[in-house]
PDB file of N, CA and C in Angstrom:
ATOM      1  N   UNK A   1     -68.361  71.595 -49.532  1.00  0.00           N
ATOM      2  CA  UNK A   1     -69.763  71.908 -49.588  1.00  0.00           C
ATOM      3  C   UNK A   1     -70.488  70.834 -50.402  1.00  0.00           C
ATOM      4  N   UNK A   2     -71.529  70.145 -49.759  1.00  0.00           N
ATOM      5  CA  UNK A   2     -72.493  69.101 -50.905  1.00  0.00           C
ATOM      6  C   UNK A   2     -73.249  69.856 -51.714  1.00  0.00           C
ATOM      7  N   UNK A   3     -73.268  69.175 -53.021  1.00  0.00           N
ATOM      8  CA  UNK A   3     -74.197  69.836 -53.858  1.00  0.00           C
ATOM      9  C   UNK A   3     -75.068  69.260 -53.834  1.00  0.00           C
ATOM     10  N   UNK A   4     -76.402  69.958 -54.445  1.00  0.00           N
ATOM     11  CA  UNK A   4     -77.358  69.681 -54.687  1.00  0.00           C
ATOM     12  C   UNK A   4     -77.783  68.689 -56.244  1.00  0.00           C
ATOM     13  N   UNK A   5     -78.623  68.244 -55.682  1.00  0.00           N
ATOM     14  CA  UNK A   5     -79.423  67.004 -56.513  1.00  0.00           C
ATOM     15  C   UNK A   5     -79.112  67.635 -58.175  1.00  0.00           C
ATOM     16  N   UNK A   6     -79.484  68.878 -58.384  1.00  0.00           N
ATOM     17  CA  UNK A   6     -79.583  69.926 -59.622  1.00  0.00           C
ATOM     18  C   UNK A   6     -77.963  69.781 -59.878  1.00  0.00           C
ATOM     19  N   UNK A   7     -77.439  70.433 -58.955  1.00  0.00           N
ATOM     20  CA  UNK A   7     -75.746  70.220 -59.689  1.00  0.00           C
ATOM     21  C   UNK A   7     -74.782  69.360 -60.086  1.00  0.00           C
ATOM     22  N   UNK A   8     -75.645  68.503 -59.211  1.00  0.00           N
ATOM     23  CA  UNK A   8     -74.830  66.854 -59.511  1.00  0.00           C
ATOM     24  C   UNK A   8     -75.421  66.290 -61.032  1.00  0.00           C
ATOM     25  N   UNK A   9     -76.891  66.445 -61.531  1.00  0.00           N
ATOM     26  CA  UNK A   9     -77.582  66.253 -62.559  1.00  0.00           C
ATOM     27  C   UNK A   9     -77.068  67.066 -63.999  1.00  0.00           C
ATOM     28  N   UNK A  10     -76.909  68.136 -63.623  1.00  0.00           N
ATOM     29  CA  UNK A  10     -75.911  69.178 -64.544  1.00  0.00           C
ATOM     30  C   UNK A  10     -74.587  69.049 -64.425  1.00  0.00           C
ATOM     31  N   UNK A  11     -73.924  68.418 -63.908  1.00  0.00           N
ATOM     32  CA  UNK A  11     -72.765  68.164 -63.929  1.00  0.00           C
ATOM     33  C   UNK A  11     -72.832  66.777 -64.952  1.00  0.00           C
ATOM     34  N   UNK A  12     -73.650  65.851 -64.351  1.00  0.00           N
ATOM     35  CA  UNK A  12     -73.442  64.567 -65.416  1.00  0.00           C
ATOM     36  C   UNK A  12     -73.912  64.761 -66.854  1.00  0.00           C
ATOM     37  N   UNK A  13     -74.979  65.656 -67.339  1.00  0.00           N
ATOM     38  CA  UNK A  13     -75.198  66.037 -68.281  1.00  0.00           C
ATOM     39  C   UNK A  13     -74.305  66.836 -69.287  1.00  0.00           C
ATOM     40  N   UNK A  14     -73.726  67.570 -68.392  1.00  0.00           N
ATOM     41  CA  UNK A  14     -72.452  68.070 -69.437  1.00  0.00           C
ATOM     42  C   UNK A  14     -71.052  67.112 -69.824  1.00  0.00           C
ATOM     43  N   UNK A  15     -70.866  66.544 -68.300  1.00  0.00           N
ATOM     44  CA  UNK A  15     -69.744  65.613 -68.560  1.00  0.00           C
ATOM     45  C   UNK A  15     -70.547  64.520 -70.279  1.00  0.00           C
ATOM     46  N   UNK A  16     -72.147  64.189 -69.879  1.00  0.00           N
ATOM     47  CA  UNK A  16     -72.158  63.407 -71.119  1.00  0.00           C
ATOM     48  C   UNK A  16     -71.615  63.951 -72.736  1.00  0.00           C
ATOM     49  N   UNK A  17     -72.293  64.968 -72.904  1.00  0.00           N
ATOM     50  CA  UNK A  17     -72.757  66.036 -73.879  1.00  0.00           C
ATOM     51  C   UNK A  17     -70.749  66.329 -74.403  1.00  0.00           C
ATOM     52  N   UNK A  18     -69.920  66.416 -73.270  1.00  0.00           N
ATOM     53  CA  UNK A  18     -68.652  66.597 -73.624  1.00  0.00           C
ATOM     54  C   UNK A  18     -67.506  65.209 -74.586  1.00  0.00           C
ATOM     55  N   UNK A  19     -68.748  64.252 -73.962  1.00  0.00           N
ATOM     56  CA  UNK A  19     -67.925  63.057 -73.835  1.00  0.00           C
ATOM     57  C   UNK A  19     -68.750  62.378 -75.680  1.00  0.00           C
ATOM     58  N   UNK A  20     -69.712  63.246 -76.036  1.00  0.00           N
ATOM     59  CA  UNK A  20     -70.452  63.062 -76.985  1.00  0.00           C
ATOM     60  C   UNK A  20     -69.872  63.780 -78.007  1.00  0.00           C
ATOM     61  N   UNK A  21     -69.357  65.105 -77.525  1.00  0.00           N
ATOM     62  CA  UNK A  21     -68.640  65.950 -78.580  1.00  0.00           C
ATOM     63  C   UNK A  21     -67.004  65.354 -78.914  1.00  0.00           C
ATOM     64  N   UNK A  22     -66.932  64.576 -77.866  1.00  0.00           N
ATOM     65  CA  UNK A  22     -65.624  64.089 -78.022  1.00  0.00           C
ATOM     66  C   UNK A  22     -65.355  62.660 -79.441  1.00  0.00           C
ATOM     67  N   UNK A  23     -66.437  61.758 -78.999  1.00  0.00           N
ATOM     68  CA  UNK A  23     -66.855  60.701 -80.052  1.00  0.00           C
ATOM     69  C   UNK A  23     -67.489  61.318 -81.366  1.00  0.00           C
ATOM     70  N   UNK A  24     -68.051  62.732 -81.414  1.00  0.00           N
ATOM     71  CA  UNK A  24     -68.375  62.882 -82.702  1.00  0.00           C
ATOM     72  C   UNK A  24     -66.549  63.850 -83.251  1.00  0.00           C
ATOM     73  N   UNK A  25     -66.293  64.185 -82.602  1.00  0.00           N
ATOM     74  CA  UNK A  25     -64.931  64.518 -83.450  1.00  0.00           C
ATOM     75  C   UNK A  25     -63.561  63.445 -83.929  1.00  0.00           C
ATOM     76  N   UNK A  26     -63.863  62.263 -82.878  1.00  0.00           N
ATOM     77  CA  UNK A  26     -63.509  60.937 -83.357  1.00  0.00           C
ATOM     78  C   UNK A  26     -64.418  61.030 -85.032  1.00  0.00           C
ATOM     79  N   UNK A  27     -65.485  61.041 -84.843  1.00  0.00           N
ATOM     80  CA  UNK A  27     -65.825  60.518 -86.820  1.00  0.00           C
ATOM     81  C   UNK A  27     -64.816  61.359 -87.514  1.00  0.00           C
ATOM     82  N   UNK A  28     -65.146  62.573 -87.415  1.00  0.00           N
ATOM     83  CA  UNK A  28     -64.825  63.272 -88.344  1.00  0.00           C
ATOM     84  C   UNK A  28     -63.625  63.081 -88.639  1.00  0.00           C
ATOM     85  N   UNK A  29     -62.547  62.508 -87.368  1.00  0.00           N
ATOM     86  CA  UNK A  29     -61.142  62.182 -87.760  1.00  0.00           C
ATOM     87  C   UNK A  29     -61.138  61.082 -88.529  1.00  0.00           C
ATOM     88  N   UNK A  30     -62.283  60.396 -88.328  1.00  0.00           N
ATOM     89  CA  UNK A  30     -62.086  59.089 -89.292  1.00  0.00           C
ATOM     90  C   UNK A  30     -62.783  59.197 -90.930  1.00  0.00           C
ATOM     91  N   UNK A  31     -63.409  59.837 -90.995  1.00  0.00           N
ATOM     92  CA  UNK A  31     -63.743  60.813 -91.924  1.00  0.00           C
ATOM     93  C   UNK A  31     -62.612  61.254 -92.842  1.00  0.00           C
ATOM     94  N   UNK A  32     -62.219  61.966 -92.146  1.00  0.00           N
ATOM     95  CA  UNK A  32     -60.920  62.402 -93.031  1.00  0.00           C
ATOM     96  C   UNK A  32     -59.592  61.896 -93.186  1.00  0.00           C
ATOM     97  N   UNK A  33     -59.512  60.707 -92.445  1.00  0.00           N
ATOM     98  CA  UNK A  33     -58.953  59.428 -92.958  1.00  0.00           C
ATOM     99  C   UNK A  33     -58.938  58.423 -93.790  1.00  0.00           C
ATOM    100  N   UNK A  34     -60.442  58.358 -94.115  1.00  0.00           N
ATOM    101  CA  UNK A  34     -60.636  57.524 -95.123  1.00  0.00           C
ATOM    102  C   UNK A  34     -61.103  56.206 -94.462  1.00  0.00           C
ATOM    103  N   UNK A  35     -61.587  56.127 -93.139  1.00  0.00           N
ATOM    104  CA  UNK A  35     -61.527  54.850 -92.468  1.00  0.00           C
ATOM    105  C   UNK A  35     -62.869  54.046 -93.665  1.00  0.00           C
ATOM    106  N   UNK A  36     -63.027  53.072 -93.258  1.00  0.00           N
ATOM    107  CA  UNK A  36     -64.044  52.155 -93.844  1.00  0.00           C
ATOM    108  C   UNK A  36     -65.216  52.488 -93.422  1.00  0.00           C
ATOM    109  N   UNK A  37     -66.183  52.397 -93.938  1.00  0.00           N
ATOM    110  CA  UNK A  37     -67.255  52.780 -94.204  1.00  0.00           C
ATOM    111  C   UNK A  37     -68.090  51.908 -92.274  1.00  0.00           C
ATOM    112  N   UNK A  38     -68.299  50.746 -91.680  1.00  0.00           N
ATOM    113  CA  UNK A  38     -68.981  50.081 -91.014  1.00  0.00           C
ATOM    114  C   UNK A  38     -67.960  50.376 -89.694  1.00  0.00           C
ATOM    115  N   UNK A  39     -67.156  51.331 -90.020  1.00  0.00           N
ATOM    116  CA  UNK A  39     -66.186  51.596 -88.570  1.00  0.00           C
ATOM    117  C   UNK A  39     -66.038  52.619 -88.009  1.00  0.00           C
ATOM    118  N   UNK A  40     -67.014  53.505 -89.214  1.00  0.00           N
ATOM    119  CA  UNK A  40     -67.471  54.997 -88.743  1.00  0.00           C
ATOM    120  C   UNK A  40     -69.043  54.706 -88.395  1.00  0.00           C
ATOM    121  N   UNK A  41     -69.501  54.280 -89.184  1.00  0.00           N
ATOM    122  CA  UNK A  41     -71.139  53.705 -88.285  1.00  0.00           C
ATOM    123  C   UNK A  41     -71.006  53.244 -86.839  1.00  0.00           C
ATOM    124  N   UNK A  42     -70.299  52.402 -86.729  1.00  0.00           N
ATOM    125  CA  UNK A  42     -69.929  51.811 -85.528  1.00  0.00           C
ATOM    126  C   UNK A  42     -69.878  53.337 -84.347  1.00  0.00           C
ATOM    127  N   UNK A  43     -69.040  53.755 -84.934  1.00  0.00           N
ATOM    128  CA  UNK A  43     -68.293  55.488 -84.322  1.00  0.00           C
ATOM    129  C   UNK A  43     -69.789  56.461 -83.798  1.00  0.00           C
ATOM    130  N   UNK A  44     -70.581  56.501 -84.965  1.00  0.00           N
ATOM    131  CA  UNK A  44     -71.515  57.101 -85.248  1.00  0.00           C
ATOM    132  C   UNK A  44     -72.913  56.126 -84.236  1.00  0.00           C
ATOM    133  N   UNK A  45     -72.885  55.022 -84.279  1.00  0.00           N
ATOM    134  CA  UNK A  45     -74.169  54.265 -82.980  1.00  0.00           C
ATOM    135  C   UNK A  45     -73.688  54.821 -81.760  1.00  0.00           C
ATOM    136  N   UNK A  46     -72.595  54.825 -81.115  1.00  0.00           N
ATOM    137  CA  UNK A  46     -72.142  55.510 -80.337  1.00  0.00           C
ATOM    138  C   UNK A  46     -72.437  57.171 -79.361  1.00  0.00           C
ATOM    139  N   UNK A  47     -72.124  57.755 -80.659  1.00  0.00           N
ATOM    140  CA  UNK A  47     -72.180  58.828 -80.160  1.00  0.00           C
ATOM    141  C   UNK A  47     -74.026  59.412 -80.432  1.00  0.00           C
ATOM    142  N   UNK A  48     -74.791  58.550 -80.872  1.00  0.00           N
ATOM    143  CA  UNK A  48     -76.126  58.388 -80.721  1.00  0.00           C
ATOM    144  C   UNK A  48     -76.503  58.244 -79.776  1.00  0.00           C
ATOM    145  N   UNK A  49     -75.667  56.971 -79.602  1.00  0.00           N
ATOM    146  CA  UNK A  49     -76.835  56.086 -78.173  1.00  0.00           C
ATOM    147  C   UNK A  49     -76.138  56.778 -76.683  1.00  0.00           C
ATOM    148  N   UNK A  50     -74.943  58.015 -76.601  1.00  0.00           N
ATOM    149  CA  UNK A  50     -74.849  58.983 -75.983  1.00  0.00           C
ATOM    150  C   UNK A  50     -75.206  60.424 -76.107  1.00  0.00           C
ATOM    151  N   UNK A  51     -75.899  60.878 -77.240  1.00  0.00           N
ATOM    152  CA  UNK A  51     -76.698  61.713 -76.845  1.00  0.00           C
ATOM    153  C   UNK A  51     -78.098  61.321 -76.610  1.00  0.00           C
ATOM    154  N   UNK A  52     -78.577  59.862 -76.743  1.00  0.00           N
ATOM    155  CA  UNK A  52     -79.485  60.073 -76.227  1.00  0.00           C
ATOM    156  C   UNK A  52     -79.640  59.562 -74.446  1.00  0.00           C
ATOM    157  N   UNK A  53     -78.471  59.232 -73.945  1.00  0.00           N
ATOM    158  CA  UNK A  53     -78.374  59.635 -72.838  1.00  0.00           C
ATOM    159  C   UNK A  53     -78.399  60.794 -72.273  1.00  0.00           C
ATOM    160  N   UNK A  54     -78.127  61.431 -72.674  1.00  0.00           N
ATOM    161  CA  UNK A  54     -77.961  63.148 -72.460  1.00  0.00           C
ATOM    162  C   UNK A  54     -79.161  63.437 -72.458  1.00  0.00           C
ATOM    163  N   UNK A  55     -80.105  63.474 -73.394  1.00  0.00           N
ATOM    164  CA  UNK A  55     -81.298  63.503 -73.747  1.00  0.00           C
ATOM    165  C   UNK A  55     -81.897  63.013 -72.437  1.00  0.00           C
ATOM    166  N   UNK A  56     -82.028  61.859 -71.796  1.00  0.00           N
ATOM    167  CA  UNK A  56     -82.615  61.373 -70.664  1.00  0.00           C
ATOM    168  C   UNK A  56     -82.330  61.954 -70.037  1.00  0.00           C
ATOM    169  N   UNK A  57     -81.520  62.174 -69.169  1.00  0.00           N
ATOM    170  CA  UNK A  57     -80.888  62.952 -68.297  1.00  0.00           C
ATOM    171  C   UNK A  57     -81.781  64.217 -68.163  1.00  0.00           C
ATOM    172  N   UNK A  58     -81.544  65.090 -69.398  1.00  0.00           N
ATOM    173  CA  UNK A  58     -82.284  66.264 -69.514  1.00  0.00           C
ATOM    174  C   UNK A  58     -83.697  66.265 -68.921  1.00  0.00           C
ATOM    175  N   UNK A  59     -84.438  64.921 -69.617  1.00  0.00           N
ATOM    176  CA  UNK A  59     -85.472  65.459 -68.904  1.00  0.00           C
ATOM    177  C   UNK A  59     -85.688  64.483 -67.584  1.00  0.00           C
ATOM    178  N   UNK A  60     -84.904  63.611 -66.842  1.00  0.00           N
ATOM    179  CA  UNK A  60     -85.064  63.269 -65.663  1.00  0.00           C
ATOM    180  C   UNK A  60     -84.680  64.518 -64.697  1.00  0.00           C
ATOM    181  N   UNK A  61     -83.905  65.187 -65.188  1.00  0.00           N
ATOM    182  CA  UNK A  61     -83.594  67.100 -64.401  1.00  0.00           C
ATOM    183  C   UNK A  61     -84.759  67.670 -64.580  1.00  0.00           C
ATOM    184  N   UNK A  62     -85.505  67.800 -65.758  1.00  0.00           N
ATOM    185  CA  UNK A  62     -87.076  68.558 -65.912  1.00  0.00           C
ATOM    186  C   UNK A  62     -87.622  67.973 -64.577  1.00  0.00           C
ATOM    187  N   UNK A  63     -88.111  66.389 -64.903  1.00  0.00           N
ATOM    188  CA  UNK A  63     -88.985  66.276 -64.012  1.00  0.00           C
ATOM    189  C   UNK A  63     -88.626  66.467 -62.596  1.00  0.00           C
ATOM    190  N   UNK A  64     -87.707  66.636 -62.418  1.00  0.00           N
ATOM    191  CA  UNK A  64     -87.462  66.314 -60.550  1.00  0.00           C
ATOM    192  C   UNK A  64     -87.374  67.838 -60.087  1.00  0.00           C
ATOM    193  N   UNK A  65     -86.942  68.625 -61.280  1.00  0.00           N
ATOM    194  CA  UNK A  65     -87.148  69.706 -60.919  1.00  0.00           C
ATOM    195  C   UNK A  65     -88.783  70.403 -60.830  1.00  0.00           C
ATOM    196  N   UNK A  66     -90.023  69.619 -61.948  1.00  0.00           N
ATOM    197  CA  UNK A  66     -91.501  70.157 -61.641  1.00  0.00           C
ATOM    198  C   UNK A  66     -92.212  69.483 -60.720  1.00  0.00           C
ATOM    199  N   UNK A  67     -91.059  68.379 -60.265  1.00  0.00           N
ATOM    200  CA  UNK A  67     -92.505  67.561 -59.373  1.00  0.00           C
ATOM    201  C   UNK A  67     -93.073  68.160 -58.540  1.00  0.00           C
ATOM    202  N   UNK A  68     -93.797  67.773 -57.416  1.00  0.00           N
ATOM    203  CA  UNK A  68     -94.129  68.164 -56.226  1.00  0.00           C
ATOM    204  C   UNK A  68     -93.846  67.189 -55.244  1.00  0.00           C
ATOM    205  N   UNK A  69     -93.033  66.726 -54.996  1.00  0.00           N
ATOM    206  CA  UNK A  69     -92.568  66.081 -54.071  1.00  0.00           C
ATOM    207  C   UNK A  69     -92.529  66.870 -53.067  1.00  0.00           C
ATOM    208  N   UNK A  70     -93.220  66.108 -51.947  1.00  0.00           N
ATOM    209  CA  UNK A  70     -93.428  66.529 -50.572  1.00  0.00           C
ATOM    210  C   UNK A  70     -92.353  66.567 -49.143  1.00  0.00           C
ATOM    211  N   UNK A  71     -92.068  65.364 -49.854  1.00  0.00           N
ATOM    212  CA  UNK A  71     -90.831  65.017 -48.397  1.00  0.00           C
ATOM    213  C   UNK A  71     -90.105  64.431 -48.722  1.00  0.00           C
ATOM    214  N   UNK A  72     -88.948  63.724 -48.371  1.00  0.00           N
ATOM    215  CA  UNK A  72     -87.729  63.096 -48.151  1.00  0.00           C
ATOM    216  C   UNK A  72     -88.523  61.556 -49.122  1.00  0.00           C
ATOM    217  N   UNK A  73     -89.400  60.842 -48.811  1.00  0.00           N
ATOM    218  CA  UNK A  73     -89.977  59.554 -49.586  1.00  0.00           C
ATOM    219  C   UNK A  73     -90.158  59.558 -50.727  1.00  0.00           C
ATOM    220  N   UNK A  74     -90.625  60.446 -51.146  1.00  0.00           N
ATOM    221  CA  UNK A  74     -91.678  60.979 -52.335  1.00  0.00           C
ATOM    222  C   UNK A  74     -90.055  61.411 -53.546  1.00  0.00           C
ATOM    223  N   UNK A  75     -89.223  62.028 -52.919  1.00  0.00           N
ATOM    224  CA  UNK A  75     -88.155  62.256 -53.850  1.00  0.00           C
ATOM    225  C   UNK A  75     -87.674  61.173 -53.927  1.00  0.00           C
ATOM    226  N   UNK A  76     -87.003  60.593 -53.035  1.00  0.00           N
ATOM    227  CA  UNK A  76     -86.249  59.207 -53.019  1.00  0.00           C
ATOM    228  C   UNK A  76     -86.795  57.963 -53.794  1.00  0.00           C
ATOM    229  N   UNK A  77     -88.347  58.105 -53.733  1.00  0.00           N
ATOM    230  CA  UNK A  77     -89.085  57.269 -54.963  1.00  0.00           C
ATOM    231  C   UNK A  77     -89.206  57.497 -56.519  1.00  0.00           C
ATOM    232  N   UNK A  78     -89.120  58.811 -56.544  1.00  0.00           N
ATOM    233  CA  UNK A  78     -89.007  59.671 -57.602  1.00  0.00           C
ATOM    234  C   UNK A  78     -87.965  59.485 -58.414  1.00  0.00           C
ATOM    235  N   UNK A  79     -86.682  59.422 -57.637  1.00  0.00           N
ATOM    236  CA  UNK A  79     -85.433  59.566 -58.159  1.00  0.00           C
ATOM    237  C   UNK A  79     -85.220  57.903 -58.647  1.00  0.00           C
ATOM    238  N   UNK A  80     -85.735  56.549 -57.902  1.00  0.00           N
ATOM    239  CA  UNK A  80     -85.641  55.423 -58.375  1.00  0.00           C
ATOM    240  C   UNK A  80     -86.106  54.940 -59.289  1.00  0.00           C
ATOM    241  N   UNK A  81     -87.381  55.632 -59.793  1.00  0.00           N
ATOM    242  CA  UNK A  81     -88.403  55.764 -60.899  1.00  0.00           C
ATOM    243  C   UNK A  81     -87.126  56.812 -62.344  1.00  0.00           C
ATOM    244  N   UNK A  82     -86.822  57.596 -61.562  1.00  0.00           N
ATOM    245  CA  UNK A  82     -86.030  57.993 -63.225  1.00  0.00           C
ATOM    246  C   UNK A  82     -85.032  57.325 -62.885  1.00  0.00           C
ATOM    247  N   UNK A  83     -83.875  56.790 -62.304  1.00  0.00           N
ATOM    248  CA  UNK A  83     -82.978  55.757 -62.355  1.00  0.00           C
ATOM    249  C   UNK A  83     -83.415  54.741 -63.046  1.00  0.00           C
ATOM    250  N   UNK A  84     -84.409  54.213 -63.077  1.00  0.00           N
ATOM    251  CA  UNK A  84     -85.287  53.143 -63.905  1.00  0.00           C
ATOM    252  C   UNK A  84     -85.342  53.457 -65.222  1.00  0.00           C
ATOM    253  N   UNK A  85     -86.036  54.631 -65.375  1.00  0.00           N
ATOM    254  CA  UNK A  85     -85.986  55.263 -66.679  1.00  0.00           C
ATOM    255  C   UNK A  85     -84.825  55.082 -67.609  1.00  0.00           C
ATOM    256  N   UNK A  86     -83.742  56.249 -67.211  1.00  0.00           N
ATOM    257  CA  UNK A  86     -82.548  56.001 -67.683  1.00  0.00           C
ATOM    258  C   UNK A  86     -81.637  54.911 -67.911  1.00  0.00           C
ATOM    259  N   UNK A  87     -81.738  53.543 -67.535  1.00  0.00           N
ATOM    260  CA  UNK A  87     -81.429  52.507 -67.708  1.00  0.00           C
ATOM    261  C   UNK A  87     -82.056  51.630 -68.880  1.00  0.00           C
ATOM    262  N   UNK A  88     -83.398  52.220 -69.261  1.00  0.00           N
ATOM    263  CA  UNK A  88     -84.030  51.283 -70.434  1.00  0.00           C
ATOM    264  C   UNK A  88     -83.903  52.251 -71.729  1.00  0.00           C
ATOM    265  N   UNK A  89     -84.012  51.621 -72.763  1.00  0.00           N
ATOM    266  CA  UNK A  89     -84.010  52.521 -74.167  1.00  0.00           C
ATOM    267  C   UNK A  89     -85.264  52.532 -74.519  1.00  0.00           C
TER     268      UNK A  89
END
């Protein structure tokens, strides 16, 4: 069965959000290791600059879910416009 635009969007959002919880329990192991101080920052830009992917995501799902897109063009433009999005910081 194909999914829809929504499930495929919620699917990558959690896979992020998992993959975010995964790098923040990396710190904490390094944390309680004692690692060096600029190798848990390092650890820590990371799992930032993936939730704020997640963060995008979230609301490229808002919008595509309030637009009003009319037809088959109008989404397909839509969707290249937040592909755009999500690629810049």
């Amino acid at each position: 069965m194909t999914q829809t635009p929504e499930e495929i969007a919620s699917k990558k959002i959690t896979s992020r959000l998992k993959r975010s919880r995964g790098q923040l329990d990396a710190v904490l192991r390094m944390m309680d290791d004692g690692k060096p101080c600029d190798q848990v920052l390092m650890q820590l830009s990371a799992v930032k600059s993936s939730v704020d992917k997640a963060m995008k995501l979230v609301m490229a799902q808002n919008i595509r879910r309030n637009s009003n897109c009319q037809d088959a063009q109008q989404l397909e433009e839509l969707q290249k416009s937040l592909d755009l999005m999500l690629k810049t910081k």
